[in-house]
PDB file of N, CA and C in Angstrom:
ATOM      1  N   UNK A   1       0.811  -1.180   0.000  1.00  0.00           N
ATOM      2  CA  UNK A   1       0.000   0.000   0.000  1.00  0.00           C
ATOM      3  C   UNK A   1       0.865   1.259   0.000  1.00  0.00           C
ATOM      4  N   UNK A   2       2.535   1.266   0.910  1.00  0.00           N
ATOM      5  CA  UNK A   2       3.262   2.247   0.702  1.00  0.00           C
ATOM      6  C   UNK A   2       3.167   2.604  -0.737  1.00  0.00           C
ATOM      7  N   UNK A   3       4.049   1.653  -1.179  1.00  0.00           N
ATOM      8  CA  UNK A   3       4.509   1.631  -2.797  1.00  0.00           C
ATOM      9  C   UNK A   3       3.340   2.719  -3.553  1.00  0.00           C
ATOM     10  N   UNK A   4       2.087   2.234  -3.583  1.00  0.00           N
ATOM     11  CA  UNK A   4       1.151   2.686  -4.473  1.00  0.00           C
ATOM     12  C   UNK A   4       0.586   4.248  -3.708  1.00  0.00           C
ATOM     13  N   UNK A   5       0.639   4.842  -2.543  1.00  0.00           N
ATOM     14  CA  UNK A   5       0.686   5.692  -2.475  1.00  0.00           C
ATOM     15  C   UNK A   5       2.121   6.962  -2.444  1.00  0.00           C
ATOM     16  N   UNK A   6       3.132   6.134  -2.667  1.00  0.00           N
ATOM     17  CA  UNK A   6       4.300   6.913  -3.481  1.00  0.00           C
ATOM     18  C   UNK A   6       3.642   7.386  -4.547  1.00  0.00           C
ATOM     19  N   UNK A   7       3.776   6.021  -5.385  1.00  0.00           N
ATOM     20  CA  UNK A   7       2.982   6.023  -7.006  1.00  0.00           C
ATOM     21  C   UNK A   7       2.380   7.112  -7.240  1.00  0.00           C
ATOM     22  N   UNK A   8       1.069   7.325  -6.169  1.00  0.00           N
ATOM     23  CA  UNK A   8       0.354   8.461  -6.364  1.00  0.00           C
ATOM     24  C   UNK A   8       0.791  10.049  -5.951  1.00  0.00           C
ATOM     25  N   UNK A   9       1.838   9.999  -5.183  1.00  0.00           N
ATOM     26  CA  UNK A   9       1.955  11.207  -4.891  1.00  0.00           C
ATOM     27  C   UNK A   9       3.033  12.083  -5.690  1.00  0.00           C
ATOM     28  N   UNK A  10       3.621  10.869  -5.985  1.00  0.00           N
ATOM     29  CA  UNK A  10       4.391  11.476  -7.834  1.00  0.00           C
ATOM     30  C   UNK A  10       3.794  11.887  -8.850  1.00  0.00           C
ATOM     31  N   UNK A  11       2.762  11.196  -8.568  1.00  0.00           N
ATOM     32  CA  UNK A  11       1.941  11.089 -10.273  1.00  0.00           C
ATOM     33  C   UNK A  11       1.416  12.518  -9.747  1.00  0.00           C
ATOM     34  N   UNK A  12       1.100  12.716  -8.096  1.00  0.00           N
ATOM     35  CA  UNK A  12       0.240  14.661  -7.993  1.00  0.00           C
ATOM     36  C   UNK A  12       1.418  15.393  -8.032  1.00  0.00           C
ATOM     37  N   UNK A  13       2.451  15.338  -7.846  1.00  0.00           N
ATOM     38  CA  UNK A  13       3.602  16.003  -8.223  1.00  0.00           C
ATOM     39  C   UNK A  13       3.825  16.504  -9.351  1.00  0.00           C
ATOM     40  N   UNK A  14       4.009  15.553 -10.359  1.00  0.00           N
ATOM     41  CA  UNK A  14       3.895  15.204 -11.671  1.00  0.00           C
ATOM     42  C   UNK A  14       2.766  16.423 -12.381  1.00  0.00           C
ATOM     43  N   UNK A  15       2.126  16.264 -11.803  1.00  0.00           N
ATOM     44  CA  UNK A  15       0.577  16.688 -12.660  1.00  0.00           C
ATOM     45  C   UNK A  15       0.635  18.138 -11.970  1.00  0.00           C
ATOM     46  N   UNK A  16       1.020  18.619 -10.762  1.00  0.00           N
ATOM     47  CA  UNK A  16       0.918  20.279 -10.266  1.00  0.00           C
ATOM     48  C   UNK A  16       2.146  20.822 -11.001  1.00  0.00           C
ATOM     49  N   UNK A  17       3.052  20.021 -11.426  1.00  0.00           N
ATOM     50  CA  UNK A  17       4.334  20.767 -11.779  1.00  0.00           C
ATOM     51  C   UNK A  17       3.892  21.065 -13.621  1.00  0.00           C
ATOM     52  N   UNK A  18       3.349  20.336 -14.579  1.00  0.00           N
ATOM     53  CA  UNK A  18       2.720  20.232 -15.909  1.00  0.00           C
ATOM     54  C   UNK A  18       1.777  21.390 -15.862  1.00  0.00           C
ATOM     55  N   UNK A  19       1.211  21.358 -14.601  1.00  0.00           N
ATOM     56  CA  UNK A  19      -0.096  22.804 -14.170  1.00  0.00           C
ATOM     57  C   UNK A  19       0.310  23.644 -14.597  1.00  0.00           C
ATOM     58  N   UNK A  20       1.499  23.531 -13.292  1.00  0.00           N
ATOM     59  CA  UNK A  20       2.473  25.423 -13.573  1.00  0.00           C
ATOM     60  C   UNK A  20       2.870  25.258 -14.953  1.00  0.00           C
ATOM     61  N   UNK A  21       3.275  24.380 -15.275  1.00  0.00           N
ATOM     62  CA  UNK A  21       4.546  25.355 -16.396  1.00  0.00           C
ATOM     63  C   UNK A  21       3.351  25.511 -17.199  1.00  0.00           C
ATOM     64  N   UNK A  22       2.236  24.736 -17.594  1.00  0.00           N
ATOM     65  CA  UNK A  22       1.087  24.853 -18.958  1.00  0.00           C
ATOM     66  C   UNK A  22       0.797  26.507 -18.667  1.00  0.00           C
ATOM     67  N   UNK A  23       0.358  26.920 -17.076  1.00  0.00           N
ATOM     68  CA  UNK A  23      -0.249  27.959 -16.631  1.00  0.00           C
ATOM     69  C   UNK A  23       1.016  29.356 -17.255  1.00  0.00           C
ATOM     70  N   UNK A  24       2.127  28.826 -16.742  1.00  0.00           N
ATOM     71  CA  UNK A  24       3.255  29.856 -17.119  1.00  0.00           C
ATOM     72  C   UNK A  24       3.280  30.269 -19.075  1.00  0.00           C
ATOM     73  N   UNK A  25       3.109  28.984 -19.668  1.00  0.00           N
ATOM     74  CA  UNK A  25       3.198  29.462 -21.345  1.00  0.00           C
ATOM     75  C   UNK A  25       2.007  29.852 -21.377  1.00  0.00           C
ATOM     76  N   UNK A  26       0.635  30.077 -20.782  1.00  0.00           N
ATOM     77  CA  UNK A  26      -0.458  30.592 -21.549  1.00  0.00           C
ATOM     78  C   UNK A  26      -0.055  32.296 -20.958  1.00  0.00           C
ATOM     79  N   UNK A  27       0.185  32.759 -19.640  1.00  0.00           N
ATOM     80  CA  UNK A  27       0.668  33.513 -19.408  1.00  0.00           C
ATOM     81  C   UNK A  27       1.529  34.534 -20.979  1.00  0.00           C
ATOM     82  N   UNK A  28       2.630  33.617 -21.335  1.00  0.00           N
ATOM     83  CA  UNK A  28       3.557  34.341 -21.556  1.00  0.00           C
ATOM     84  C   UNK A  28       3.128  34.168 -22.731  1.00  0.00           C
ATOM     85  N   UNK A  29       2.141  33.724 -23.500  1.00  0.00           N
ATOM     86  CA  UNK A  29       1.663  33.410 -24.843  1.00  0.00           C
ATOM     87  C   UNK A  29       0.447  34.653 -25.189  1.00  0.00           C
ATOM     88  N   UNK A  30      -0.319  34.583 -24.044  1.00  0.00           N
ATOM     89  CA  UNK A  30      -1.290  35.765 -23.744  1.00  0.00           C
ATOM     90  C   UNK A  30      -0.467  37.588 -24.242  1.00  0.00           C
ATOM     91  N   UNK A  31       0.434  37.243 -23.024  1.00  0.00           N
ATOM     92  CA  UNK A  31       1.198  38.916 -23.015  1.00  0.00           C
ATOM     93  C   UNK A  31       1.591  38.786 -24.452  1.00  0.00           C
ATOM     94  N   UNK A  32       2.238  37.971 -25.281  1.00  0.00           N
ATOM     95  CA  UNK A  32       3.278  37.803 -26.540  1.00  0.00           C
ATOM     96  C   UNK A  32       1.767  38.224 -27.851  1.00  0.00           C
ATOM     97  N   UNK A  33       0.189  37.654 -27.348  1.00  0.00           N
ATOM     98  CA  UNK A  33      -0.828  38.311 -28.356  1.00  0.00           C
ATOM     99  C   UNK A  33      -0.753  39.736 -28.084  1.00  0.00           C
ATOM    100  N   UNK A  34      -1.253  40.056 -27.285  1.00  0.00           N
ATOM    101  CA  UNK A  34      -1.381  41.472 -26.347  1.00  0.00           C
ATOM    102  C   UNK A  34      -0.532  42.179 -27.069  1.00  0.00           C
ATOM    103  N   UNK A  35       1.133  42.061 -27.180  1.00  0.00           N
ATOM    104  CA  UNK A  35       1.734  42.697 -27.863  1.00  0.00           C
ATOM    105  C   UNK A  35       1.590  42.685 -29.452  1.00  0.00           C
ATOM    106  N   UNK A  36       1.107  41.619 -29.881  1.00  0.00           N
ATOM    107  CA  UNK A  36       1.308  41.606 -31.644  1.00  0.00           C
ATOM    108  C   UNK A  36      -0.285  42.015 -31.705  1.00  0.00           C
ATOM    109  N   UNK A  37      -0.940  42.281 -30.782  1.00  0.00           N
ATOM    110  CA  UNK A  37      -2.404  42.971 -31.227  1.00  0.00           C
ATOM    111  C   UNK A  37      -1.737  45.154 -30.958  1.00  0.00           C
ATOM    112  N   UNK A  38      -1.522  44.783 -30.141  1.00  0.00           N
ATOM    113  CA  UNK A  38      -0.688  46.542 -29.676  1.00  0.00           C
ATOM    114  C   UNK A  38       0.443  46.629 -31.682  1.00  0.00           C
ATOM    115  N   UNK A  39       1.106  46.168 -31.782  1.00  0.00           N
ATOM    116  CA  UNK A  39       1.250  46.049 -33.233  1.00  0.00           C
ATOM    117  C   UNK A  39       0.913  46.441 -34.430  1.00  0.00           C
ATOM    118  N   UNK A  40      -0.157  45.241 -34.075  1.00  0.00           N
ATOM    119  CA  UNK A  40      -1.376  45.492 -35.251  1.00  0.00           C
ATOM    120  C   UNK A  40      -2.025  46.689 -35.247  1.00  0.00           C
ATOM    121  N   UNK A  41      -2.256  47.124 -34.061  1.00  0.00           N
ATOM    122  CA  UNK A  41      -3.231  48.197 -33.736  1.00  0.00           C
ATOM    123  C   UNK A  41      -2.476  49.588 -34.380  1.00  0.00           C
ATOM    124  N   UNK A  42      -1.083  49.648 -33.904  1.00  0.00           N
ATOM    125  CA  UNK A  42      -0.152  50.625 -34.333  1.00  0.00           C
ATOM    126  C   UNK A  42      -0.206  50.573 -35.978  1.00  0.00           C
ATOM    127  N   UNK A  43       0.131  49.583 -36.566  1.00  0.00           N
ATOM    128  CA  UNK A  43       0.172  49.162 -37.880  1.00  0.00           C
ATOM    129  C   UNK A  43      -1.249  49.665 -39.324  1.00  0.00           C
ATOM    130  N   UNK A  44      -2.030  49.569 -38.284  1.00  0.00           N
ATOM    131  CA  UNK A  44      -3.167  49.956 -38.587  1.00  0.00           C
ATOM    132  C   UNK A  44      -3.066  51.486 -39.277  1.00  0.00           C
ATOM    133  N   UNK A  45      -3.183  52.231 -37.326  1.00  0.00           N
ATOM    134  CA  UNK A  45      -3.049  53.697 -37.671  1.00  0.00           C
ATOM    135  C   UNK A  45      -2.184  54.105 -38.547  1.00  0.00           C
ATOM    136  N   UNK A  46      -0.985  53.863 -38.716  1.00  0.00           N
ATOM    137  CA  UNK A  46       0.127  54.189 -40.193  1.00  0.00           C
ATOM    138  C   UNK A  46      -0.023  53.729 -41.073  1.00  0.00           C
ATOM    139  N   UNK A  47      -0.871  53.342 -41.375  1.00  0.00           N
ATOM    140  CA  UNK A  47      -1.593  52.346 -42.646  1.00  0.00           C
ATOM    141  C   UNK A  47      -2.521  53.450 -43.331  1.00  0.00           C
ATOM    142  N   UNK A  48      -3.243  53.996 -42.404  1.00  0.00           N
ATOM    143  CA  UNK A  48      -4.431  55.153 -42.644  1.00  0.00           C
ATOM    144  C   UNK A  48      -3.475  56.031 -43.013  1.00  0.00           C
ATOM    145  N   UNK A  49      -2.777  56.401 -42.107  1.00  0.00           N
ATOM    146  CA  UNK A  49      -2.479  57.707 -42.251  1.00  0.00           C
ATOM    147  C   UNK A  49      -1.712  57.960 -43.769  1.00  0.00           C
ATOM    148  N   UNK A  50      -0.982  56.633 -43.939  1.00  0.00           N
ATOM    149  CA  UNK A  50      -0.065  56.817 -45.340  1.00  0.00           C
ATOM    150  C   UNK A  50      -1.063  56.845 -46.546  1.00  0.00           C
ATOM    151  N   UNK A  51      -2.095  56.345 -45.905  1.00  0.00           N
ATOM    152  CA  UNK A  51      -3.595  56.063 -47.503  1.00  0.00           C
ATOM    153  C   UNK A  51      -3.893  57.685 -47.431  1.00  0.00           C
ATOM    154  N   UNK A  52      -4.217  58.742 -46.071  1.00  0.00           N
ATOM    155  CA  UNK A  52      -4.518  59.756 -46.328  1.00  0.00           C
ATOM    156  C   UNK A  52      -3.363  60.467 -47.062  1.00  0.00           C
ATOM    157  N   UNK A  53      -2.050  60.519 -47.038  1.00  0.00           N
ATOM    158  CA  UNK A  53      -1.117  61.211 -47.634  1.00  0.00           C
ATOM    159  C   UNK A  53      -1.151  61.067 -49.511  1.00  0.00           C
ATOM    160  N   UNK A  54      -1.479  59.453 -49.554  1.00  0.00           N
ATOM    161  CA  UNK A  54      -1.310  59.404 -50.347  1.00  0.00           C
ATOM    162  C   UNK A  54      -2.798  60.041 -51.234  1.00  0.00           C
ATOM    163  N   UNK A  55      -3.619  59.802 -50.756  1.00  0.00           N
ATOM    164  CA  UNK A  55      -4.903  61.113 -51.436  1.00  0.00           C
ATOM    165  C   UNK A  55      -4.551  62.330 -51.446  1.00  0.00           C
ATOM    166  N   UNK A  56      -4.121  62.787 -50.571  1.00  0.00           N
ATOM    167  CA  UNK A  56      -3.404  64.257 -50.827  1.00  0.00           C
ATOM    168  C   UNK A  56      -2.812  64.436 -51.645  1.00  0.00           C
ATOM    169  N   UNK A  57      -1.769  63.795 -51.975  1.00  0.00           N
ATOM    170  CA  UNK A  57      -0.527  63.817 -53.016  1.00  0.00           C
ATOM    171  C   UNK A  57      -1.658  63.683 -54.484  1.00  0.00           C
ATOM    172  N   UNK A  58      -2.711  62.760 -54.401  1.00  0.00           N
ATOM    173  CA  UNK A  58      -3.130  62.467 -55.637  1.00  0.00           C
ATOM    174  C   UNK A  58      -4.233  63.664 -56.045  1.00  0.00           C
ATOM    175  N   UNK A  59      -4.392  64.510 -55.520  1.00  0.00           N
ATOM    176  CA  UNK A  59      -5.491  65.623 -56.025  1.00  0.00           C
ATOM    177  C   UNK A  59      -4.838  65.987 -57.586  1.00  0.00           C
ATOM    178  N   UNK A  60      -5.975  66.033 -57.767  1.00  0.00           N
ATOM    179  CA  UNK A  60      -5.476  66.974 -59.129  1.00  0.00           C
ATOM    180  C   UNK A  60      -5.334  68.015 -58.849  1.00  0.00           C
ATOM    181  N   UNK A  61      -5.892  69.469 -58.941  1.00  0.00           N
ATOM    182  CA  UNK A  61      -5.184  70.845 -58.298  1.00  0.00           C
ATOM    183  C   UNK A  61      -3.238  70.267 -57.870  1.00  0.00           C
ATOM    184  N   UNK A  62      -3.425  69.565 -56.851  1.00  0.00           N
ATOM    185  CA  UNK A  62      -1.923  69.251 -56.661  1.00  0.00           C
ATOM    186  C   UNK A  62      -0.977  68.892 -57.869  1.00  0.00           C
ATOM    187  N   UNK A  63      -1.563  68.351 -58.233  1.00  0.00           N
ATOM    188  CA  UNK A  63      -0.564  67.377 -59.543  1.00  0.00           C
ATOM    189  C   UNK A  63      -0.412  68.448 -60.533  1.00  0.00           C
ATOM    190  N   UNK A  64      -1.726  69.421 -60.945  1.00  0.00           N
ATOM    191  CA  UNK A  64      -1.404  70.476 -62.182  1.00  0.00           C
ATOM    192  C   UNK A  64      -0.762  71.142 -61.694  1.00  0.00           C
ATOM    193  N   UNK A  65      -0.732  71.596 -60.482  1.00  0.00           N
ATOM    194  CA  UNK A  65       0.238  72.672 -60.106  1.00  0.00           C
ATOM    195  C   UNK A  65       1.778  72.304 -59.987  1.00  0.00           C
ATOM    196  N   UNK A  66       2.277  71.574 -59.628  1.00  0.00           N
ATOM    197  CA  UNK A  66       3.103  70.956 -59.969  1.00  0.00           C
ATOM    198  C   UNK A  66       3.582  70.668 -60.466  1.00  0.00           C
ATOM    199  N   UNK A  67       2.641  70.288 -62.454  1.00  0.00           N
ATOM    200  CA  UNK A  67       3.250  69.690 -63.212  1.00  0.00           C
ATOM    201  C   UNK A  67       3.753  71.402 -63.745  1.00  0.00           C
ATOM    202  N   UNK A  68       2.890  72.574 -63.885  1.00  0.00           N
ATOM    203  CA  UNK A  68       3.147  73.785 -64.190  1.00  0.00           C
ATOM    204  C   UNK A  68       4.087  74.257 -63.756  1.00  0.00           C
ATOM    205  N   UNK A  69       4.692  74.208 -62.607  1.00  0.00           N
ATOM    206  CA  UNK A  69       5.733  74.281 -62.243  1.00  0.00           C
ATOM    207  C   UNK A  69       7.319  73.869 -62.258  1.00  0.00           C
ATOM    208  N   UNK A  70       7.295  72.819 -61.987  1.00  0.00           N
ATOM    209  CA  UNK A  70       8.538  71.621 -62.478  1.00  0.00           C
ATOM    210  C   UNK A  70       8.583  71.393 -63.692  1.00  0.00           C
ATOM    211  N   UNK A  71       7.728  71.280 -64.220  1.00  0.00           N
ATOM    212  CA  UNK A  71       7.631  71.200 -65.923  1.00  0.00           C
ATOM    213  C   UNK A  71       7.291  71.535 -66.641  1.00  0.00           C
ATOM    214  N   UNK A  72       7.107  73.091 -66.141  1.00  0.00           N
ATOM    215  CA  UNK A  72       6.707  74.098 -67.454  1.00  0.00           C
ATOM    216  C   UNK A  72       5.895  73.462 -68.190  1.00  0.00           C
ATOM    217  N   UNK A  73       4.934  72.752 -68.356  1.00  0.00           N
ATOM    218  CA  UNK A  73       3.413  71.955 -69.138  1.00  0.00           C
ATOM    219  C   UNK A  73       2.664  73.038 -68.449  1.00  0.00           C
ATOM    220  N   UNK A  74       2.020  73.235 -69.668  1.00  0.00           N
ATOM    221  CA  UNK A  74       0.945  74.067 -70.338  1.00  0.00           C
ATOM    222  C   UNK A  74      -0.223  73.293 -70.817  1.00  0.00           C
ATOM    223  N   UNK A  75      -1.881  73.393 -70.226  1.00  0.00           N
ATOM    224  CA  UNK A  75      -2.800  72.636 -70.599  1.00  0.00           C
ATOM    225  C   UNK A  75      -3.000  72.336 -72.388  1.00  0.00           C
ATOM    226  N   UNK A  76      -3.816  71.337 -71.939  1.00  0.00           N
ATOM    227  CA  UNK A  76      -3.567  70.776 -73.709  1.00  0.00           C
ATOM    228  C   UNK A  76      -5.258  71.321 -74.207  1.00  0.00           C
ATOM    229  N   UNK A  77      -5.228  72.152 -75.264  1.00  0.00           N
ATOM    230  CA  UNK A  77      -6.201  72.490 -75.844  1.00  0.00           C
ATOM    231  C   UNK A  77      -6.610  71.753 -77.138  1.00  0.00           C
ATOM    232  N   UNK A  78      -7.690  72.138 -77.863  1.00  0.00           N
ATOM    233  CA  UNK A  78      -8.559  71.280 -79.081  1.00  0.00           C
ATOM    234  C   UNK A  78      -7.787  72.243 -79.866  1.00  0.00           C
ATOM    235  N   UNK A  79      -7.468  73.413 -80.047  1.00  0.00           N
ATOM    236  CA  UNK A  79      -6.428  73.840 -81.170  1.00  0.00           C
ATOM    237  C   UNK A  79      -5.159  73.967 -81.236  1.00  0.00           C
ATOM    238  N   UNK A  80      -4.592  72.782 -79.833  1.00  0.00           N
ATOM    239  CA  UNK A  80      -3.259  72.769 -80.414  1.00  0.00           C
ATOM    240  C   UNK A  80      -2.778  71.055 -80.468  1.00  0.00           C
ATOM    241  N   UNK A  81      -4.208  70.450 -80.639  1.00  0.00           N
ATOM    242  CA  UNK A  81      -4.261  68.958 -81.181  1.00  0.00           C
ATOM    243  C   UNK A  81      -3.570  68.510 -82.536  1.00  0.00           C
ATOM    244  N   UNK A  82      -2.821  67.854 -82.751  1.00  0.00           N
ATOM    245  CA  UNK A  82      -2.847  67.344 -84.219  1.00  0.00           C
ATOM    246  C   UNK A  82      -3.290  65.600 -83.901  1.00  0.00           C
ATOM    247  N   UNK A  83      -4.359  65.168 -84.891  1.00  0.00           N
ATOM    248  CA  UNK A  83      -4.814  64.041 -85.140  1.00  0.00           C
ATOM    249  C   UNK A  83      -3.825  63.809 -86.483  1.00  0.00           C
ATOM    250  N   UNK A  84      -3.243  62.074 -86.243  1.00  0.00           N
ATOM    251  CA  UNK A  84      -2.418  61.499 -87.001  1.00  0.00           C
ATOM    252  C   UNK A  84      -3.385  60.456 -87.677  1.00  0.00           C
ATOM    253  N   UNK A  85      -3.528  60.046 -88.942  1.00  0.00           N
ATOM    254  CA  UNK A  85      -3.781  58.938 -89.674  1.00  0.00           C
ATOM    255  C   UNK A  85      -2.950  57.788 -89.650  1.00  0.00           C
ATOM    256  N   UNK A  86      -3.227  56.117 -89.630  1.00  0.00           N
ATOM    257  CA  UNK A  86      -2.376  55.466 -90.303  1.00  0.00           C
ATOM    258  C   UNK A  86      -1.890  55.962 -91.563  1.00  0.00           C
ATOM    259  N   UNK A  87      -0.143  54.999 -91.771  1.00  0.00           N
ATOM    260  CA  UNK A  87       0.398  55.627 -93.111  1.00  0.00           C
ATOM    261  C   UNK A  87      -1.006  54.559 -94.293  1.00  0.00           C
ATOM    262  N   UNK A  88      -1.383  54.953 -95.209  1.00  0.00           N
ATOM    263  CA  UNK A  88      -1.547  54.170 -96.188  1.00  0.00           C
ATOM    264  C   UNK A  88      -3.158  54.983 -96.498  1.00  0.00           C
ATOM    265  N   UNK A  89      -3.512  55.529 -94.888  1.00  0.00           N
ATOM    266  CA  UNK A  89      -5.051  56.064 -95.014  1.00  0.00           C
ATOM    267  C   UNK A  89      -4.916  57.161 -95.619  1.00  0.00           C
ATOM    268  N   UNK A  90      -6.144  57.649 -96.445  1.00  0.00           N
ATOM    269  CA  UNK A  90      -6.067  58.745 -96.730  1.00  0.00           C
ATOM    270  C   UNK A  90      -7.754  59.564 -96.255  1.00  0.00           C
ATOM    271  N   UNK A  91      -8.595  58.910 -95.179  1.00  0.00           N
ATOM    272  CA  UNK A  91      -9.835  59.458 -94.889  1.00  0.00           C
ATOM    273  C   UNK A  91      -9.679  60.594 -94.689  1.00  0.00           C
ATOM    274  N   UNK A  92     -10.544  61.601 -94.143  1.00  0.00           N
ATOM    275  CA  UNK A  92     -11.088  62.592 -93.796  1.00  0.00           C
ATOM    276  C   UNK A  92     -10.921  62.877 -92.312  1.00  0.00           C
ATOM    277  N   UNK A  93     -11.245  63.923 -91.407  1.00  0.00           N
ATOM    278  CA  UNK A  93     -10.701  63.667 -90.061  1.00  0.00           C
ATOM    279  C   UNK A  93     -11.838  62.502 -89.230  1.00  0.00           C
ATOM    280  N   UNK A  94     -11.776  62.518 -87.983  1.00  0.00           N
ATOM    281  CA  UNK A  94     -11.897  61.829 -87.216  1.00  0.00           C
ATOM    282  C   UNK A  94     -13.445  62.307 -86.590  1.00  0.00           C
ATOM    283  N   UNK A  95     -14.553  61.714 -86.651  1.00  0.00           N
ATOM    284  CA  UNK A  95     -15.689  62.090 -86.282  1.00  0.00           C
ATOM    285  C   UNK A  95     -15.824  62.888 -85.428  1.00  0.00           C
ATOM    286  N   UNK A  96     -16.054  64.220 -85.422  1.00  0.00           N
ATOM    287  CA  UNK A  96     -16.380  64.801 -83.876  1.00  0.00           C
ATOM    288  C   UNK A  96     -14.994  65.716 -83.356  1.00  0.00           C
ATOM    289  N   UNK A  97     -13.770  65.451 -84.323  1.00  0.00           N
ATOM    290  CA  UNK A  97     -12.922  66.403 -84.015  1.00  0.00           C
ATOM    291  C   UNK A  97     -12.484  67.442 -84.601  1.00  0.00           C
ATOM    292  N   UNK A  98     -11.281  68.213 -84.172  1.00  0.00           N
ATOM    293  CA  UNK A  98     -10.958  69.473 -84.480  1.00  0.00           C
ATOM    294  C   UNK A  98      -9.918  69.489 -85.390  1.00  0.00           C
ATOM    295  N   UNK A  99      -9.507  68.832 -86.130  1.00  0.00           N
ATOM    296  CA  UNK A  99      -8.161  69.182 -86.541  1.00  0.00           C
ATOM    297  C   UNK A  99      -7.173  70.241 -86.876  1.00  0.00           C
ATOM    298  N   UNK A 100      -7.357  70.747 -86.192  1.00  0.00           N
ATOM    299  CA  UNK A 100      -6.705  72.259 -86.445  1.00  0.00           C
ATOM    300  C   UNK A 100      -5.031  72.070 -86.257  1.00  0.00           C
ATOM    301  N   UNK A 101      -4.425  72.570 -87.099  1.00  0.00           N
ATOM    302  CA  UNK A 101      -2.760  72.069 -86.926  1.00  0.00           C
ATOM    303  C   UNK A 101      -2.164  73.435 -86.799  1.00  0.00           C
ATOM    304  N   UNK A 102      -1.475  73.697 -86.127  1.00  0.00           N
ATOM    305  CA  UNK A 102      -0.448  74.681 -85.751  1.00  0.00           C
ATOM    306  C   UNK A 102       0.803  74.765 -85.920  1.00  0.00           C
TER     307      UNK A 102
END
């Protein structure tokens, strides 16, 4: 009867010590989400914020002004269009346009 209540008091040994450590990795598994959600969460907000920059940057007003600037481009008008034919055609202009050549 000794013997088998050794047996058993190893086997509760056994089984409180498997407790802790299981109890210790959910612990340290918990804090380790906690942080990759704090992360995510961060990741998020600079996520937005770079989508709002990047709408900014994409306005038009922004972009013409800009392009007027840095690159001296000048809007493109219907009288300073030239419409090109294939070589070989010889039709008439192009339904609905201006061909005015300068």
């Amino acid at each position: 009867m000794a013997r088998f209540n050794v047996l058993l008091m190893t086997a509760l040994v056994v089984s409180a010590l498997l407790l802790v450590t299981s109890q210790y990795q959910a612990r340290r598994l918990n804090v380790e989400l906690e942080s990759a959600q704090g992360q995510e969460q961060e990741l998020h907000v600079r996520t937005r914020q770079l989508e709002l920059r990047i709408s900014e940057y994409a306005k038009a007003s922004l972009i013409d002004s800009r392009v007027r600037k840095e690159l001296k481009m000048i809007p493109l008008t219907p009288e300073r269009t030239l419409y090109l034919q294939p070589a070989g055609r010889q039709d008439g202009p192009i339904a609905g346009s201006n061909p005015v050549r300068k």
